[in-house]
N, C-alpha and C. Protein backbone atom coordinates (compact mmCIF):
# COMPACT_ATOMS: atom_id res chain seq x y z
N UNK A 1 -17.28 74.75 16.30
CA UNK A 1 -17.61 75.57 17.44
C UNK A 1 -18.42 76.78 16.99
N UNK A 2 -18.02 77.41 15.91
CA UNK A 2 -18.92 78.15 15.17
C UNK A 2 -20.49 78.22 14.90
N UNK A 3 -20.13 76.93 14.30
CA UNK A 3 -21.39 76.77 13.90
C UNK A 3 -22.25 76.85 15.02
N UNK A 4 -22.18 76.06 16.27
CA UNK A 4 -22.51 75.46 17.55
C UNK A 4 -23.15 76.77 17.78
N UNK A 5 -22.19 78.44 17.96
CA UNK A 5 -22.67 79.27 18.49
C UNK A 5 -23.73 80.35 17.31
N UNK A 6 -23.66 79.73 16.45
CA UNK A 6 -24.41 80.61 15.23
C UNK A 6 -26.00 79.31 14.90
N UNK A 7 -25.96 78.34 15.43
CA UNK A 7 -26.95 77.89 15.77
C UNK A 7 -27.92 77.82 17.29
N UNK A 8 -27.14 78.30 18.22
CA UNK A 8 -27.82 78.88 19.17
C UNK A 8 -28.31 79.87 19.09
N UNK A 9 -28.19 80.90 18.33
CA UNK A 9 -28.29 82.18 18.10
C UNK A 9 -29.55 82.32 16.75
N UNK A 10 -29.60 81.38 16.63
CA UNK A 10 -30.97 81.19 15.43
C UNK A 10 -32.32 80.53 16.15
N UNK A 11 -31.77 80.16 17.54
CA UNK A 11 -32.62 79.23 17.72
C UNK A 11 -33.57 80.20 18.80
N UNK A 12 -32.05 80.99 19.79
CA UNK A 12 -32.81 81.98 20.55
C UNK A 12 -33.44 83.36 19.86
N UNK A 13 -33.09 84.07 18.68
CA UNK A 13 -33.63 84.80 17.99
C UNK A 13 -35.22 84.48 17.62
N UNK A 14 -35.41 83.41 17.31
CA UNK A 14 -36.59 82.66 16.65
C UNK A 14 -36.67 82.36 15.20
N UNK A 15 -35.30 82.35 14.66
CA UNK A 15 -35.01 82.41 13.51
C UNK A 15 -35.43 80.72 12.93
N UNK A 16 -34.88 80.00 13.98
CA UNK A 16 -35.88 78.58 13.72
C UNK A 16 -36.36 78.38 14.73
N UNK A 17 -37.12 76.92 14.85
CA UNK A 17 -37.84 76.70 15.87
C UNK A 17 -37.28 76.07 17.05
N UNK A 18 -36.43 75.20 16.21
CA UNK A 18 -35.96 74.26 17.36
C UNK A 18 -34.67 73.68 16.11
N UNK A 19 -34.08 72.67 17.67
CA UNK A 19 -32.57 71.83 16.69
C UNK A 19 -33.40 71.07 15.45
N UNK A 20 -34.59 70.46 16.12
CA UNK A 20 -35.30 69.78 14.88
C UNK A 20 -35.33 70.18 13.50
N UNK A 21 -35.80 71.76 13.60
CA UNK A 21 -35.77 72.67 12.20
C UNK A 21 -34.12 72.58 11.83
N UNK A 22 -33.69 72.70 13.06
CA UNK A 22 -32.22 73.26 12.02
C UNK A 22 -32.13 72.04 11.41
N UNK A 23 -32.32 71.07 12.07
CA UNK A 23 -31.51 69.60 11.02
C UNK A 23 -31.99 69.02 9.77
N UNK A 24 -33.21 69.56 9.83
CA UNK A 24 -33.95 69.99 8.61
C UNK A 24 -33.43 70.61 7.42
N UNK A 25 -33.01 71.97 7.92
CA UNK A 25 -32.55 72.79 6.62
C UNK A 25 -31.36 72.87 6.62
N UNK A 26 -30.59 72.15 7.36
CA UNK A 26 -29.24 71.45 7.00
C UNK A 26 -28.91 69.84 6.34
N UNK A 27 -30.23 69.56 6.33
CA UNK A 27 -29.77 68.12 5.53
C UNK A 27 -28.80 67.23 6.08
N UNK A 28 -29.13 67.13 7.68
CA UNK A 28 -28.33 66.05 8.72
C UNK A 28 -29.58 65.83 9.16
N UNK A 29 -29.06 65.30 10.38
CA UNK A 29 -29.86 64.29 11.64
C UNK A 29 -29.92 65.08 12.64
N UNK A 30 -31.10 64.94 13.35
CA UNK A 30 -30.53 65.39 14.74
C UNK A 30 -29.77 65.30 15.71
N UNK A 31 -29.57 64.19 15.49
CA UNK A 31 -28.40 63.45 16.30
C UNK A 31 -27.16 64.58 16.15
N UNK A 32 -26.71 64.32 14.22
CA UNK A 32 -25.85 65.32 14.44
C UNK A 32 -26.01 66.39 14.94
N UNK A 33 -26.97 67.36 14.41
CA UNK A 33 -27.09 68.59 15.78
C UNK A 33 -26.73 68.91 17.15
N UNK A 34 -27.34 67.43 17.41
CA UNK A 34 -27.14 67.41 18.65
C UNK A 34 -25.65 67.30 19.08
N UNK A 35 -24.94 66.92 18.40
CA UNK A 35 -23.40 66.62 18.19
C UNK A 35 -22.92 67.67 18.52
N UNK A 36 -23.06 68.84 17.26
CA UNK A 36 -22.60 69.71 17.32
C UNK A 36 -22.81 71.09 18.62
N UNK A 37 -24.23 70.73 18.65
CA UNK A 37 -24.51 71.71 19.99
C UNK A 37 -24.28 71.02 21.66
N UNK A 38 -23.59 70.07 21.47
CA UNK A 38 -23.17 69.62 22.77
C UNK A 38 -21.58 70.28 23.14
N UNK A 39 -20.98 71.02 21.98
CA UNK A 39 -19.83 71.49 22.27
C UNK A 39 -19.86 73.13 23.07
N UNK A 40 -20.98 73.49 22.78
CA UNK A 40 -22.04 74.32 23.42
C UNK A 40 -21.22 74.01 25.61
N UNK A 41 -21.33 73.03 25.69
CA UNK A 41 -21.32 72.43 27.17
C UNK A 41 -19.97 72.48 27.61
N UNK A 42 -18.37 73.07 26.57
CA UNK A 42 -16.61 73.01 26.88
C UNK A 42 -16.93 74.24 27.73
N UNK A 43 -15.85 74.78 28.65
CA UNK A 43 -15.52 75.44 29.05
C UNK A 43 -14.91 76.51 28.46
N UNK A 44 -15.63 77.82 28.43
CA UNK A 44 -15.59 78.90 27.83
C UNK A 44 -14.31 79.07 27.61
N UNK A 45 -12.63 79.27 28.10
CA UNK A 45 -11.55 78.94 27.64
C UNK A 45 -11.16 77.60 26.23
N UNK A 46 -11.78 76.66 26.54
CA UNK A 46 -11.64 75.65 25.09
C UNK A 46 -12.59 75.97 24.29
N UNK A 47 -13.58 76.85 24.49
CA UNK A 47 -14.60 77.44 23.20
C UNK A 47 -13.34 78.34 22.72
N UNK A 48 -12.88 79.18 23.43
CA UNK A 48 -12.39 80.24 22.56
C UNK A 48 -10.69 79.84 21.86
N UNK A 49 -10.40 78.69 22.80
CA UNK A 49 -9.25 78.08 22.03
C UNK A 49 -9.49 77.45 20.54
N UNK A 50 -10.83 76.68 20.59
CA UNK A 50 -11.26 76.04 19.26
C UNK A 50 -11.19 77.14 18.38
N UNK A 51 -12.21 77.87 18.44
CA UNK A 51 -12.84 78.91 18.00
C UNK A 51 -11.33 79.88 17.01
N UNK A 52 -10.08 79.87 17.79
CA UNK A 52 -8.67 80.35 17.18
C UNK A 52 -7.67 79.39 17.28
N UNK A 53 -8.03 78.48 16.32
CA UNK A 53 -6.93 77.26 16.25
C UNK A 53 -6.65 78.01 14.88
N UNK A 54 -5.43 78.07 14.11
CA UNK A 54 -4.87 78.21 13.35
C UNK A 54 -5.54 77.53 11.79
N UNK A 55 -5.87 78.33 10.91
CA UNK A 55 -6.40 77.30 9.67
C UNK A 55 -5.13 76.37 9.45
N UNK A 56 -5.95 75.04 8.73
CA UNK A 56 -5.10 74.05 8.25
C UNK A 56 -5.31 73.87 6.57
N UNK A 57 -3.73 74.29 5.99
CA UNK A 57 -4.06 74.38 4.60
C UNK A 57 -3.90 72.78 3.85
N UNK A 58 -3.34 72.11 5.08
CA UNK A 58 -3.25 71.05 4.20
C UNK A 58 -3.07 69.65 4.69
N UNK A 59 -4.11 68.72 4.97
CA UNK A 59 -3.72 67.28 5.56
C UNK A 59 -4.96 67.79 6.60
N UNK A 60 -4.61 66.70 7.57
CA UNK A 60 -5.88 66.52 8.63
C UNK A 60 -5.92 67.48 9.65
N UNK A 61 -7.00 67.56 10.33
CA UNK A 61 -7.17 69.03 11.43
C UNK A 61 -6.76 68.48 12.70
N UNK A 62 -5.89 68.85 13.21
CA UNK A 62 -5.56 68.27 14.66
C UNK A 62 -6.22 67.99 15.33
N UNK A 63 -7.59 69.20 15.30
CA UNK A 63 -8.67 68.47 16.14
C UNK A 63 -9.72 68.73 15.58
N UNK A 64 -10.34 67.30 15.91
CA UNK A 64 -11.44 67.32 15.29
C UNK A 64 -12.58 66.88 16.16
N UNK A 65 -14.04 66.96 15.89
CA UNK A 65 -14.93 67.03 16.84
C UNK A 65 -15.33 66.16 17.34
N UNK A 66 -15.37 64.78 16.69
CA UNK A 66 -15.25 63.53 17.55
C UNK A 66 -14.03 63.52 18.80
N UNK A 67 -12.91 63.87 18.30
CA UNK A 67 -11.92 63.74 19.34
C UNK A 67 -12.80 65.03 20.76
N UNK A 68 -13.95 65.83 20.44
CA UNK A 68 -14.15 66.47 21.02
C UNK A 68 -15.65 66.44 22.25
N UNK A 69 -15.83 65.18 21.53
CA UNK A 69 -17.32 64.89 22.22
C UNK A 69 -17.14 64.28 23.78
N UNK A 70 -16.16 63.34 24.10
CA UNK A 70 -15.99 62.58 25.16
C UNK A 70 -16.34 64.31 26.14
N UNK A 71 -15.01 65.12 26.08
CA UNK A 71 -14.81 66.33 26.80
C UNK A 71 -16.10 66.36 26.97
N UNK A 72 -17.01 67.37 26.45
CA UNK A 72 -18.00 68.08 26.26
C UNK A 72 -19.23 67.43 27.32
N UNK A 73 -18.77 66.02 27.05
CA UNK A 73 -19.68 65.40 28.32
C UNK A 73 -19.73 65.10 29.68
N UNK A 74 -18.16 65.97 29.78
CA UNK A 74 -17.86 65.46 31.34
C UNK A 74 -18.57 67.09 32.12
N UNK A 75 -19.18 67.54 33.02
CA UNK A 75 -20.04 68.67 33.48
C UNK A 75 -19.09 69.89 34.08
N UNK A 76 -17.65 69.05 34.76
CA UNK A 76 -16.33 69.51 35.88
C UNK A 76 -15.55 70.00 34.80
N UNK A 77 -15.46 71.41 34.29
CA UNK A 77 -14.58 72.17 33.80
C UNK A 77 -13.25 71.93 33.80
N UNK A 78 -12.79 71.10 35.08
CA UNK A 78 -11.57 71.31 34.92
C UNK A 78 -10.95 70.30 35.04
N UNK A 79 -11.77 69.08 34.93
CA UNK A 79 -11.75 67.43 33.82
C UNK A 79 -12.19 67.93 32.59
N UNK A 80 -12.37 68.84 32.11
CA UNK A 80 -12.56 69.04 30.60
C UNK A 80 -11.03 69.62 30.43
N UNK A 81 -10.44 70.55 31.30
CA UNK A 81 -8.92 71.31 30.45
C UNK A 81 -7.94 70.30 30.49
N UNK A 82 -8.28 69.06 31.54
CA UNK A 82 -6.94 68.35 31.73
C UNK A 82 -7.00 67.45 30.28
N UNK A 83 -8.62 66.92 29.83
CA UNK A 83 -8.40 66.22 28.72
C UNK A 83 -8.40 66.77 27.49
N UNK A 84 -8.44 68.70 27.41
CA UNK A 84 -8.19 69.31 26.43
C UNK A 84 -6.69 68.89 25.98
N UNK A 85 -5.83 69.69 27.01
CA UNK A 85 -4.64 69.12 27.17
C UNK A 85 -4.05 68.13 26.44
N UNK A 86 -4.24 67.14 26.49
CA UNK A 86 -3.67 65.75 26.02
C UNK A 86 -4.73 66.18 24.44
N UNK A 87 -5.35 66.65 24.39
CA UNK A 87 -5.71 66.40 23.04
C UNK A 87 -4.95 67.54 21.91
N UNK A 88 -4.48 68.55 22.54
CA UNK A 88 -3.63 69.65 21.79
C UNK A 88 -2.27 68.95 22.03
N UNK A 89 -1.99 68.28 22.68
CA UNK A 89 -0.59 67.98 23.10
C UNK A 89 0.20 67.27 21.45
C-alpha cells in the first residue's frame, strides 16, 4: 500500500513519467505496477488499515496482495469492507 502511494506521488510530482518508467526502474512489468497501483482504488478506511497492520516477524503475512486484488476491483466501497472483513477475519 506504500509503495502504491509513494508511486503516485512520483508520478504526480514528475519525478517519473509514467507507470511505464516506474516499471522500468524497478525491474518488474507493468502489469505488476499495475497490480500494485490498483490498490490505489480500496476504500480509504482499508488503505489506512493495510497501511497499520502490525509487522510480521515471522512466517507468512496474513495479508497479502493477491488476497487483495479481487477487492480493489469491485468500484462499491462497501462490497469492498464486507470482503475486507472475511479477509482479516
Amino acid at each position: 500500500m506504500a509503495l502504491a502511494i509513494r508511486f503516485e506521488r512520483l508520478v504526480r510530482d514528475g519525478e517519473v513519467a509514467d507507470y511505464a518508467d516506474l516499471a522500468r526502474l524497478g525491474y518488474v512489468t507493468r502489469a505488476r505496477v499495475t497490480q500494485i497501483m490498483n490498490l490505489l482504488n480500496l476504500a480509504p478506511d482499508i488503505q489506512e488499515a493495510i497501511l497499520f497492520l502490525p509487522p510480521v516477524d515471522s512466517g507468512r503475512d496474513p495479508v497479502i496482495e493477491r488476497d487483495l486484488r479481487p477487492i480493489a476491483a469491485i468500484a462499491n466501497w462497501r462490497k469492498q469492507r464486507a470482503l475486507w472483513s472475511q479477509v482479516v477475519a
